[in-house]
N, C-alpha and C. Protein backbone atom coordinates (compact mmCIF):
# COMPACT_ATOMS: atom_id res chain seq x y z
N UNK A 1 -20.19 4.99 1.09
CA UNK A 1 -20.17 3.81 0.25
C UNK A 1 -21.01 2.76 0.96
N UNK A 2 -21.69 2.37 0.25
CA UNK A 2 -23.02 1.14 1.09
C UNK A 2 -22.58 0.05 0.60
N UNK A 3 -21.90 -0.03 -0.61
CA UNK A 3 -21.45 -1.68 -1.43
C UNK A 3 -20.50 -1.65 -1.63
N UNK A 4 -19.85 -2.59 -1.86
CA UNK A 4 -18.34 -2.35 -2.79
C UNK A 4 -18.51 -4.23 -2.95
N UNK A 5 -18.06 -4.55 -4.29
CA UNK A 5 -17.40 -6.26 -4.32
C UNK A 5 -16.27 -6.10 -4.67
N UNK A 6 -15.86 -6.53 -3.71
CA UNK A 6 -14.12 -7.10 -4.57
C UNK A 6 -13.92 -8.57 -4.73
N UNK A 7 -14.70 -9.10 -5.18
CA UNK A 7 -14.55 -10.55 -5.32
C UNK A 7 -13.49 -11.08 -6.38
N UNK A 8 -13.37 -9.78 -7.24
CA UNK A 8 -12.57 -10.43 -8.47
C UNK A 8 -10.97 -9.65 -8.66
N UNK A 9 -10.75 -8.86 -7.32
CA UNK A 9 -9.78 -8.30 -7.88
C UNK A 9 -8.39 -9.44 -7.56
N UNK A 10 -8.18 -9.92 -6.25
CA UNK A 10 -6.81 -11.30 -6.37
C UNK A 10 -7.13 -11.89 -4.89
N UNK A 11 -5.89 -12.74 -5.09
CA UNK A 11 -6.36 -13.48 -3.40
C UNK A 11 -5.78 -12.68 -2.45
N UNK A 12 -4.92 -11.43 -2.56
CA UNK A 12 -4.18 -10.82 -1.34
C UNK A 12 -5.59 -9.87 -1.39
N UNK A 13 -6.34 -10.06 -0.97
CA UNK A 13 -7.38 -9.31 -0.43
C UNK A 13 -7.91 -9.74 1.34
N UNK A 14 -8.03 -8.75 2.29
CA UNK A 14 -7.45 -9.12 3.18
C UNK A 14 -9.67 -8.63 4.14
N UNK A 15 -10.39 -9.18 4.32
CA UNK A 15 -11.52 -8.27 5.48
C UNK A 15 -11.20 -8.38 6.44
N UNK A 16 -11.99 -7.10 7.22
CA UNK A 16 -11.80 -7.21 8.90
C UNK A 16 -12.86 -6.68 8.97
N UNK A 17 -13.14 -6.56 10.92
CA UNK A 17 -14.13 -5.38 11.23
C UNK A 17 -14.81 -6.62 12.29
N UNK A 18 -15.75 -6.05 13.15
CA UNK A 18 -16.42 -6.48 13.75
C UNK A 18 -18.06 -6.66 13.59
N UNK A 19 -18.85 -7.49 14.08
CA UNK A 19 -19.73 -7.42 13.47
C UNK A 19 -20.92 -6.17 13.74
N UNK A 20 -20.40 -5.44 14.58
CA UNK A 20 -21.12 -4.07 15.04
C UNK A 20 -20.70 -2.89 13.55
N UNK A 21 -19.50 -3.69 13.06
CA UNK A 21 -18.73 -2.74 12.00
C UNK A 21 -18.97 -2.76 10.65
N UNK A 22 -18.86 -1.78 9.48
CA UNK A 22 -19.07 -2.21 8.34
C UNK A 22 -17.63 -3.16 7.87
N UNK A 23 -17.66 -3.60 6.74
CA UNK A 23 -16.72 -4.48 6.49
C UNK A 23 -15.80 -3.52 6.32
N UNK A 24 -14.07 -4.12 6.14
CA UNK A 24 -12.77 -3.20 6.19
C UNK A 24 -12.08 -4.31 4.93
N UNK A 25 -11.07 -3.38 4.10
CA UNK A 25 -10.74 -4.33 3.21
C UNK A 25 -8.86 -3.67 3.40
N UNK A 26 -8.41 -4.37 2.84
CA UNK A 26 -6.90 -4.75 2.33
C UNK A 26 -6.54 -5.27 0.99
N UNK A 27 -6.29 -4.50 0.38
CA UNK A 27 -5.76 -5.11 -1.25
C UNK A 27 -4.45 -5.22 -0.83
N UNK A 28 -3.80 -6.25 -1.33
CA UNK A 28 -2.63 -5.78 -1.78
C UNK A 28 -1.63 -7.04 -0.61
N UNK A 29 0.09 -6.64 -1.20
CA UNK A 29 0.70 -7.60 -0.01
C UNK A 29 1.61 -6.17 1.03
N UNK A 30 1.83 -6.44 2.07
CA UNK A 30 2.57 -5.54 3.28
C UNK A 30 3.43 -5.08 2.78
N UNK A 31 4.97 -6.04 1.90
CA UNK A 31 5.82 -5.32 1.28
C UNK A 31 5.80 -5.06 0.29
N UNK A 32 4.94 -4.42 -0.63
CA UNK A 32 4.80 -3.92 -1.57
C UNK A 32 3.48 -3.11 -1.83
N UNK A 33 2.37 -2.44 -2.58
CA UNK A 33 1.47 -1.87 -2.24
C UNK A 33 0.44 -2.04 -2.34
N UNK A 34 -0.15 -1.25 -0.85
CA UNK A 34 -1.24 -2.01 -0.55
C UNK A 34 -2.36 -1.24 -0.65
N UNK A 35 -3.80 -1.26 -0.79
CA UNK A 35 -4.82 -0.59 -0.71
C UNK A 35 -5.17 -0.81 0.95
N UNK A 36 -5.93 0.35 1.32
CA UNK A 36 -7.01 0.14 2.40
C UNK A 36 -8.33 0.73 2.66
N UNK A 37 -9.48 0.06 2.40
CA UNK A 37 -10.77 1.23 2.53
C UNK A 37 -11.10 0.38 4.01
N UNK A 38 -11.35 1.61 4.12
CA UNK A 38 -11.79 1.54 6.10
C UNK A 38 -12.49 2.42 6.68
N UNK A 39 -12.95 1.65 7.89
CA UNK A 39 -14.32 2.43 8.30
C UNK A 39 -13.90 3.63 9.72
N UNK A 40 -13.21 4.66 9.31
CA UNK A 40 -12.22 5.87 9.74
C UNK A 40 -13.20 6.37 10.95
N UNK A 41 -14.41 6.43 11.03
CA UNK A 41 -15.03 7.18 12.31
C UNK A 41 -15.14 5.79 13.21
N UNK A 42 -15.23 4.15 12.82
CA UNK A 42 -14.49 3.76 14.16
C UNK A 42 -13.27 3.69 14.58
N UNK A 43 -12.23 3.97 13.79
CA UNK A 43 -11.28 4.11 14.14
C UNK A 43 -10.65 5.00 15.04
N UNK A 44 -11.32 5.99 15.07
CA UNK A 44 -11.06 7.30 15.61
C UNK A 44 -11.78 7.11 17.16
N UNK A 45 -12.38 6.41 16.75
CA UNK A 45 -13.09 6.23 18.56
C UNK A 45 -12.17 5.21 18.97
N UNK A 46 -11.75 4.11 18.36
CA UNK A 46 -10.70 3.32 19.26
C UNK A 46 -9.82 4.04 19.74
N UNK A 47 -8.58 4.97 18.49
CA UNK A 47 -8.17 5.58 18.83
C UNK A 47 -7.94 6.80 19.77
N UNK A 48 -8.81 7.19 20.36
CA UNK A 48 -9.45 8.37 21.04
C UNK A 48 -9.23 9.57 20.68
N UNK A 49 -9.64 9.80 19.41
CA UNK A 49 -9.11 11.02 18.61
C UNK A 49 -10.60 11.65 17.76
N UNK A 50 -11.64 11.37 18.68
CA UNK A 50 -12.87 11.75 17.79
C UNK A 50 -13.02 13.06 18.03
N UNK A 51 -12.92 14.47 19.07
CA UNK A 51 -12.96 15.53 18.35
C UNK A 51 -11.67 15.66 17.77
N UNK A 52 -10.90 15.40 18.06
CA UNK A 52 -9.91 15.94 17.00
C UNK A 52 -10.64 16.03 15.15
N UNK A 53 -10.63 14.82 15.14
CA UNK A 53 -11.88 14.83 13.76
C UNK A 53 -12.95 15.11 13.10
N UNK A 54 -13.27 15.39 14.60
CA UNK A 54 -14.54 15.93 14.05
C UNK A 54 -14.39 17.22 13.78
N UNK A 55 -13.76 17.66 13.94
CA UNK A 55 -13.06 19.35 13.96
C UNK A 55 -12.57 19.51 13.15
N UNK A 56 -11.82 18.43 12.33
CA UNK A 56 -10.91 19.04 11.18
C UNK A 56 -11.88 18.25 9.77
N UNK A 57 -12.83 17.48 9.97
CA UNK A 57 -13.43 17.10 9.25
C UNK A 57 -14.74 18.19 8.77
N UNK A 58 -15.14 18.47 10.06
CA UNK A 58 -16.33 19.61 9.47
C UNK A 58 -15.65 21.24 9.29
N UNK A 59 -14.42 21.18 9.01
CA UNK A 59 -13.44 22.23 8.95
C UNK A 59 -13.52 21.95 6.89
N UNK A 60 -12.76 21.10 7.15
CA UNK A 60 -12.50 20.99 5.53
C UNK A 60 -13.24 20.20 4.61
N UNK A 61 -14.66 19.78 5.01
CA UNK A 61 -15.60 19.56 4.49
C UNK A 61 -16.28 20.10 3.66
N UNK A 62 -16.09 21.71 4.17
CA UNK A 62 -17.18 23.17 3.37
C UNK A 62 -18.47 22.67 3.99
N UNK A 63 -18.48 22.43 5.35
CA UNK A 63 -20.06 22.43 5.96
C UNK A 63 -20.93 21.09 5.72
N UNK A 64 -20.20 20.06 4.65
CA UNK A 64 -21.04 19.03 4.56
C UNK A 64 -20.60 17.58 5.08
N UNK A 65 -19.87 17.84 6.09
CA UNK A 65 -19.75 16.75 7.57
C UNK A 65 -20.77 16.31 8.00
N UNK A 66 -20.97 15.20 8.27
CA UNK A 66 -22.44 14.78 8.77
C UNK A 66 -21.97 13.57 9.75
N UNK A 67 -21.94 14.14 11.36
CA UNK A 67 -21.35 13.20 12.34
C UNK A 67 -21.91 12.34 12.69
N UNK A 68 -22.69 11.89 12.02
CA UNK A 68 -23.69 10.71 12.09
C UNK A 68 -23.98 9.54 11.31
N UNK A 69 -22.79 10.09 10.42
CA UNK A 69 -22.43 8.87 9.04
C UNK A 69 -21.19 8.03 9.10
N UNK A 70 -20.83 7.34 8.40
CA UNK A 70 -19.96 6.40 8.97
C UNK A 70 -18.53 7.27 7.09
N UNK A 71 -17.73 7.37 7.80
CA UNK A 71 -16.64 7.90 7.22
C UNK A 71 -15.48 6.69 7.41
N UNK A 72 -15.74 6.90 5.44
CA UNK A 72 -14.91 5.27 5.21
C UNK A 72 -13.60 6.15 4.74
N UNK A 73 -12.92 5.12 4.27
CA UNK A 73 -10.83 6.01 3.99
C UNK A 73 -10.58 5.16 2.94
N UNK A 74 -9.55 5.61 2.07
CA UNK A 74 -9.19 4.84 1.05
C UNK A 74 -7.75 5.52 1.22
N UNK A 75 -6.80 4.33 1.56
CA UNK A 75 -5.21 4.62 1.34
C UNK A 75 -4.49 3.66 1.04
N UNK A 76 -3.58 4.67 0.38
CA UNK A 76 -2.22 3.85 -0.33
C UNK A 76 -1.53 3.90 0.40
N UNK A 77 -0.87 2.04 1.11
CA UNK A 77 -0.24 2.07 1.58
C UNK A 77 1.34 1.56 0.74
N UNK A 78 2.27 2.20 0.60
CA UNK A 78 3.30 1.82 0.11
C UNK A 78 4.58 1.91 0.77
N UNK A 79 5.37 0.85 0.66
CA UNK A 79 6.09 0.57 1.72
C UNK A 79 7.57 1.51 1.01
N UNK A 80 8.33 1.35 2.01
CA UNK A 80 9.32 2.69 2.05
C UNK A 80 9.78 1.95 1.03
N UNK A 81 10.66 0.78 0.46
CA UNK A 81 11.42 0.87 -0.44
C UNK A 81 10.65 0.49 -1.21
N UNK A 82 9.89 0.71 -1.54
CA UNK A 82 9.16 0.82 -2.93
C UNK A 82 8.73 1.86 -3.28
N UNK A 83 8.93 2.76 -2.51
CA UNK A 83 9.05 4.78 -2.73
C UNK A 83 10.66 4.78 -3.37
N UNK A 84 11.16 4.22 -2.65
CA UNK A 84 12.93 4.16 -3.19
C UNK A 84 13.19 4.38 -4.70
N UNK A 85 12.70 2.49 -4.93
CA UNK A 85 12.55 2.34 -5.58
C UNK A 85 12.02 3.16 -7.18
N UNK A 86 11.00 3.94 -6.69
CA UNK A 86 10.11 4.55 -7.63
C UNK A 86 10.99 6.04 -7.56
N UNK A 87 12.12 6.58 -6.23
CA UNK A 87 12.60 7.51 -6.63
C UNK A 87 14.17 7.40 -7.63
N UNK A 88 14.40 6.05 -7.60
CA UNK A 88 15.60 5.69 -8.11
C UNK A 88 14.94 5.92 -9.85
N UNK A 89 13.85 5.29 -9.63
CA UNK A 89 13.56 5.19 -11.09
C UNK A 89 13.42 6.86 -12.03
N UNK A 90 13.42 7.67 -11.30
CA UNK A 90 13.15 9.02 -11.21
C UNK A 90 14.22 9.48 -11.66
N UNK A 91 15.66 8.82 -11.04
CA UNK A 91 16.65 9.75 -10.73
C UNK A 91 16.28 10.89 -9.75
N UNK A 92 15.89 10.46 -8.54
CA UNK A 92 16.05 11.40 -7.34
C UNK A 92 15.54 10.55 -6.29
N UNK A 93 16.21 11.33 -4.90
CA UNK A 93 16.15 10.61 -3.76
C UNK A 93 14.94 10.79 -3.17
N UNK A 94 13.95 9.68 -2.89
CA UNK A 94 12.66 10.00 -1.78
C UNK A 94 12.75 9.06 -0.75
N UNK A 95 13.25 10.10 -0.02
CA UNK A 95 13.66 9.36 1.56
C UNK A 95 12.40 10.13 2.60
N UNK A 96 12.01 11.33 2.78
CA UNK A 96 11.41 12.16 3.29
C UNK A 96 9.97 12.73 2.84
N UNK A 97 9.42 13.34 3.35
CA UNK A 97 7.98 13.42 2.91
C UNK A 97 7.87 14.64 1.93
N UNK A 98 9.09 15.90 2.44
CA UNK A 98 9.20 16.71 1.73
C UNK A 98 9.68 16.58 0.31
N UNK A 99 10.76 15.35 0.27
CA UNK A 99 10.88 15.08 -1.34
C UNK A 99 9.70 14.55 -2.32
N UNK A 100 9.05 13.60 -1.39
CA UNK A 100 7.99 12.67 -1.81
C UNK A 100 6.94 13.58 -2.60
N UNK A 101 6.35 14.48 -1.58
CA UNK A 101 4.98 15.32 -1.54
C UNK A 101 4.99 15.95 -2.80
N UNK A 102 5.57 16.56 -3.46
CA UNK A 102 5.77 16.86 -5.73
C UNK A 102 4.84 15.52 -5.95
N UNK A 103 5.27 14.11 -5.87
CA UNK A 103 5.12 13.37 -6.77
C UNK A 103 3.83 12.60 -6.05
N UNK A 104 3.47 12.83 -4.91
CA UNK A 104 2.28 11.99 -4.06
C UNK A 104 1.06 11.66 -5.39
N UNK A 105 0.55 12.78 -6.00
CA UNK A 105 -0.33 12.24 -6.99
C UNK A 105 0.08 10.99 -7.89
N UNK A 106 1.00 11.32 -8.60
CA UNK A 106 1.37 10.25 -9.40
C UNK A 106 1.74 8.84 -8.55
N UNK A 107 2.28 8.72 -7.27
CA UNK A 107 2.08 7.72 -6.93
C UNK A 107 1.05 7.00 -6.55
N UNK A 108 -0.18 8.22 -5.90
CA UNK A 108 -1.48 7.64 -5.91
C UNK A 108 -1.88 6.56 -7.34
N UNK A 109 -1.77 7.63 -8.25
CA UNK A 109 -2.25 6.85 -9.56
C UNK A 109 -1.41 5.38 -9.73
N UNK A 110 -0.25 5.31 -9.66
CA UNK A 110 0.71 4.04 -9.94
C UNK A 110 -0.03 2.79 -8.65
N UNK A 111 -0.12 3.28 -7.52
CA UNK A 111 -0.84 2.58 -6.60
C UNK A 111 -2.42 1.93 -7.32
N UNK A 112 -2.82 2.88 -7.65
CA UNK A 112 -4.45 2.47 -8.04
C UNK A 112 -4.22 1.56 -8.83
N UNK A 113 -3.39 1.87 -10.39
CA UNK A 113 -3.30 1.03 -11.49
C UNK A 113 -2.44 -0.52 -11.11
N UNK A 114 -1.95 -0.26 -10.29
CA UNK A 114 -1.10 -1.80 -9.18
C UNK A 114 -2.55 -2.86 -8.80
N UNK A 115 -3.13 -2.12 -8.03
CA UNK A 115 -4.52 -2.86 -7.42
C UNK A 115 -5.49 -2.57 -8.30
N UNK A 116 -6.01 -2.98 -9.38
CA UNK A 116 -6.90 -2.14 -10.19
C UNK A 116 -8.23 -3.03 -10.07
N UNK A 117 -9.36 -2.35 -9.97
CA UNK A 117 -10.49 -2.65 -9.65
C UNK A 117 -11.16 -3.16 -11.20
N UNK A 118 -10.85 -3.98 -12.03
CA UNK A 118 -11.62 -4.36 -12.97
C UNK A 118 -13.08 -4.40 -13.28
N UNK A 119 -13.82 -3.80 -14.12
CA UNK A 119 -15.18 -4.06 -14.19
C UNK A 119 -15.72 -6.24 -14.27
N UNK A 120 -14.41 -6.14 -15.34
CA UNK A 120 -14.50 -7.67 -15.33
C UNK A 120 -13.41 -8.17 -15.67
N UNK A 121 -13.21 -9.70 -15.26
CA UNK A 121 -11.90 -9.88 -14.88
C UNK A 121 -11.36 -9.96 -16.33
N UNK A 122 -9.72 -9.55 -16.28
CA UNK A 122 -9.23 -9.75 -17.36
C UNK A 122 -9.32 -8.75 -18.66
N UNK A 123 -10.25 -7.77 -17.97
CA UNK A 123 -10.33 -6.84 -19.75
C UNK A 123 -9.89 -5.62 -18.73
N UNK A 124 -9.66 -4.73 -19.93
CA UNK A 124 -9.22 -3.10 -19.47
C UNK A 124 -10.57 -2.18 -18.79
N UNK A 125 -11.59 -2.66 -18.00
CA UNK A 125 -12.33 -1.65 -18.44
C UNK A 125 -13.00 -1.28 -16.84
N UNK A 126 -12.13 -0.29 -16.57
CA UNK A 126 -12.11 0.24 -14.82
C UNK A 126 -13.51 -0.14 -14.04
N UNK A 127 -13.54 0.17 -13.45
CA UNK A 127 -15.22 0.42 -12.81
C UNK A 127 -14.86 1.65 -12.21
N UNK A 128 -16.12 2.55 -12.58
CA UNK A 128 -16.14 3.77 -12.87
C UNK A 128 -15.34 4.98 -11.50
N UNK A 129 -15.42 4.67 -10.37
CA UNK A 129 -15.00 4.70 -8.84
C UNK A 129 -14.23 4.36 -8.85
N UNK A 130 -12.86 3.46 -9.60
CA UNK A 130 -11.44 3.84 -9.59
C UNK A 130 -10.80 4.77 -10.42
N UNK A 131 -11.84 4.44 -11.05
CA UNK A 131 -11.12 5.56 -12.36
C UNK A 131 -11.74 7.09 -11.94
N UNK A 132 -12.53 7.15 -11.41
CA UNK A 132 -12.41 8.62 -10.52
C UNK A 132 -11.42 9.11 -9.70
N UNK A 133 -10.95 7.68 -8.94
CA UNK A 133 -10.30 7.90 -7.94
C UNK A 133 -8.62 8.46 -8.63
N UNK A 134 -8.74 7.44 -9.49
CA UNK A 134 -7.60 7.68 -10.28
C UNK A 134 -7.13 9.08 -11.49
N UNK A 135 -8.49 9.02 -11.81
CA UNK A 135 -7.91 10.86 -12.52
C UNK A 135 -8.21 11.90 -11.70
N UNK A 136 -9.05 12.14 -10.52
CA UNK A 136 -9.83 13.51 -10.13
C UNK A 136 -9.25 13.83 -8.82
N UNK A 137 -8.28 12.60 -7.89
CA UNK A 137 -7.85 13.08 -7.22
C UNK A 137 -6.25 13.08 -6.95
N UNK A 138 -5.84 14.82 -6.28
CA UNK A 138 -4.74 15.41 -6.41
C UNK A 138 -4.45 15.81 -5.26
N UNK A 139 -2.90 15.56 -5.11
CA UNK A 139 -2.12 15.52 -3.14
C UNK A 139 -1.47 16.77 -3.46
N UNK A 140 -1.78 18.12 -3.45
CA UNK A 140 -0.36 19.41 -3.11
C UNK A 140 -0.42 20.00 -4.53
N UNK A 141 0.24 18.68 -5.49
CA UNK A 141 0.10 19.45 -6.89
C UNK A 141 -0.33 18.43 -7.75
N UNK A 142 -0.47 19.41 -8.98
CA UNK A 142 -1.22 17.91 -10.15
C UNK A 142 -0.48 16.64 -10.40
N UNK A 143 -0.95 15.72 -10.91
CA UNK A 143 0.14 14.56 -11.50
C UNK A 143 1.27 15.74 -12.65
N UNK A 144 2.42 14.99 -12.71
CA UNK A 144 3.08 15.17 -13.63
C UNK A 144 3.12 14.31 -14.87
N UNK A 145 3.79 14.62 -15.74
CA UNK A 145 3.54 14.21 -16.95
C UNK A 145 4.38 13.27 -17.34
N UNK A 146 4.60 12.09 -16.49
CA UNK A 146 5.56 11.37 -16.26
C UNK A 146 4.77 9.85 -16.04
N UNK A 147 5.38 8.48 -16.53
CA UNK A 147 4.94 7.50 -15.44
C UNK A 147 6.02 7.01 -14.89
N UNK A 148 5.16 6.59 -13.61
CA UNK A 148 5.65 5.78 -12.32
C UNK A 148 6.56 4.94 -12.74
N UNK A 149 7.97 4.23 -12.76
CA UNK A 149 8.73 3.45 -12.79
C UNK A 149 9.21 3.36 -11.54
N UNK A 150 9.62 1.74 -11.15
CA UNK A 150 10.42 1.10 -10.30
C UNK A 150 11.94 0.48 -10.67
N UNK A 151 12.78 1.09 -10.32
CA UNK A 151 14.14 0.74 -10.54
C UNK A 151 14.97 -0.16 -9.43
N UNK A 152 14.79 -1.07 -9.61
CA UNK A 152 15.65 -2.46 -8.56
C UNK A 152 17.25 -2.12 -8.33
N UNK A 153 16.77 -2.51 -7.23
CA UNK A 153 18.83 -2.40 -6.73
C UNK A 153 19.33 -3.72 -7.23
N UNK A 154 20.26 -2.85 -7.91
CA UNK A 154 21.45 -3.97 -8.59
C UNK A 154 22.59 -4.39 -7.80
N UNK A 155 22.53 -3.96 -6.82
CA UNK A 155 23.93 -4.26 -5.55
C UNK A 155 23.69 -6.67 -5.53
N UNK A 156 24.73 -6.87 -5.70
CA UNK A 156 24.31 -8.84 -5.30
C UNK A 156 25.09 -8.74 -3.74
N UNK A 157 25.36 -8.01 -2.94
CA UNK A 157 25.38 -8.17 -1.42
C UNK A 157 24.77 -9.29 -0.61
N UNK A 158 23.25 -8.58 -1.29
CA UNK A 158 22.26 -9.71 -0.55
C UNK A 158 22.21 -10.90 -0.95
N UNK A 159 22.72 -11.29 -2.17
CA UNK A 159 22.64 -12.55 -2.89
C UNK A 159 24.10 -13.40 -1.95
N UNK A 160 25.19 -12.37 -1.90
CA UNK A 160 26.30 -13.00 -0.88
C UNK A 160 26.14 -13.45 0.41
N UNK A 161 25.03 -12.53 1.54
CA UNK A 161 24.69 -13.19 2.10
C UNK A 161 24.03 -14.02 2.39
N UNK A 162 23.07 -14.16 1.66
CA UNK A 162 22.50 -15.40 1.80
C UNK A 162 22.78 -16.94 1.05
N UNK A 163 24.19 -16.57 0.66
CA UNK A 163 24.99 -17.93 0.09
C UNK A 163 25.59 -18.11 1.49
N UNK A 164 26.16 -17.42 2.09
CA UNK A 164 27.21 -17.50 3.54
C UNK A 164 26.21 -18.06 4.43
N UNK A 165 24.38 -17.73 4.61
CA UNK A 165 23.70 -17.96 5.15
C UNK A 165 23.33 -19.55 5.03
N UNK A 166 23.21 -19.50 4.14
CA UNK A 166 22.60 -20.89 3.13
C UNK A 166 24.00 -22.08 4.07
N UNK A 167 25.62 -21.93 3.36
CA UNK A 167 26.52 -22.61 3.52
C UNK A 167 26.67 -22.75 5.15
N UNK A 168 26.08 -21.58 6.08
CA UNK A 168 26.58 -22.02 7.46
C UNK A 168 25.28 -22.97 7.96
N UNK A 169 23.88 -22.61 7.34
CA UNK A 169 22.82 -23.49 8.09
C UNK A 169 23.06 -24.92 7.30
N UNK A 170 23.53 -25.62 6.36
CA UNK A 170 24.34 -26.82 6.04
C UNK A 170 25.12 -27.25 7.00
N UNK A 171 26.30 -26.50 7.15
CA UNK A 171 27.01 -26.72 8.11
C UNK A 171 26.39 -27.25 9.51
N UNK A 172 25.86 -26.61 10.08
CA UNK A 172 24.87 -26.61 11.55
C UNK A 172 24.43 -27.92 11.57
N UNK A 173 23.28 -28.28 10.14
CA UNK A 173 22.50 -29.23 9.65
C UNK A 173 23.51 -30.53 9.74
N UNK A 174 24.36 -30.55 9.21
CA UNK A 174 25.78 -32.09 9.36
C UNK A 174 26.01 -32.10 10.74
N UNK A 175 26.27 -31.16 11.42
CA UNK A 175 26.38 -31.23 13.01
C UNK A 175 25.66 -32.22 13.45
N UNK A 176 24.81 -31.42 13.68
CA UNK A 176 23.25 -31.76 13.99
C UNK A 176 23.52 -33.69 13.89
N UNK A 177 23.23 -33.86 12.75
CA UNK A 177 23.25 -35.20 12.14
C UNK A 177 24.37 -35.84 12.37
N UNK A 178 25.47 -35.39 12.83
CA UNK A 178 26.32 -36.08 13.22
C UNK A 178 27.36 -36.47 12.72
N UNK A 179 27.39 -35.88 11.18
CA UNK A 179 28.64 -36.02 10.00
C UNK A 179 30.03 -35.81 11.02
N UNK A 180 30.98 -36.50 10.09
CA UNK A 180 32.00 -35.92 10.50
C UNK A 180 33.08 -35.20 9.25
N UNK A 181 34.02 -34.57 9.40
CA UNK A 181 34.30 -34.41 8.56
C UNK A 181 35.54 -35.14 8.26
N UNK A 182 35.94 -35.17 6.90
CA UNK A 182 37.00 -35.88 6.48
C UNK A 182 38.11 -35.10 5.27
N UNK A 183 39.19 -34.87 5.99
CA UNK A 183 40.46 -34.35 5.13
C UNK A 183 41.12 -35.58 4.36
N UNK A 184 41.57 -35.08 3.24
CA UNK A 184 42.18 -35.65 2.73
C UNK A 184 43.43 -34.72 2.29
């Protein structure tokens, strides 16, 4: 990839890289999902894992590895409870990779259509390189014939604690200030 703009997709768009580096991008927010295209053969040298890669790259390439090009990555990053989430919505548990790995395509796709690369802002109409990305590629097995839903925990726990939370940093806060209290 020599270009890419993302100027129009939102403001959680995140660059990095150095200036020896091609640019590195971040769609998306941490707890919830995120895109990443990145520039994977420097990474691998920070990391110190370049034959390893290079080995399994001109392995499953079919011969057309070329260690002299810069090998960019595109991943979905999605955070664990929003796999939960998407297995609750399922009716089944994805806690593990082995449950997950059936449905990895379709979450690819739910990921893509989350961050979606608009031709222009505001209308339906992909640019052509997501929408590849989005029908042609497949993790183990095909998409299923299903969509992606997210099902929210209905437990108010958390809503309790953070009333108990809320009522003790008040409390603290009158301290602080010097209230006193008064019975009647």
């Amino acid at each position: 990839m020599s270009q890419i703009d993302l100027s129009d997709i939102s403001e959680a768009v995140t660059t990095y890289g150095s200036p020896k580096q091609e640019r590195n991008y971040l769609i998306g927010k941490p707890d919830f999902v995120k895109m990443a295209i990145y520039d994977k053969s420097y990474e691998i040298v920070e990391s110190d894992k370049v034959d390893y890669f290079h080995n399994e790259w001109g392995t499953y390439s079919l011969g057309v590895y070329d260690p002299e090009k810069v090998v960019r990555r595109i991943e979905a990053r999605i955070h664990h409870k929003v796999i939960r989430e998407i297995g609750q919505g399922m009716g089944a548990q994805l806690e593990s990779f082995e449950q997950v790995s059936e449905y990895l395509t379709n979450i690819w796709r739910y990921a893509l259509k989350i961050n979606r690369f608009n031709l222009v802002q505001g209308k339906d109409m992909l640019h052509p390189f997501w929408q590849l990305l989005m029908e042609d590629v497949h993790f183990y097995v095909p998409a299923q014939n299903f969509e992606v839903s997210r099902k929210k925990k209905q437990s108010v726990d958390p809503v309790a604690k953070n009333i108990t939370s809320l009522v003790g940093n008040f409390i603290s806060l009158c301290v602080r200030q010097g209230y006193e209290t008064m019975m009647t």
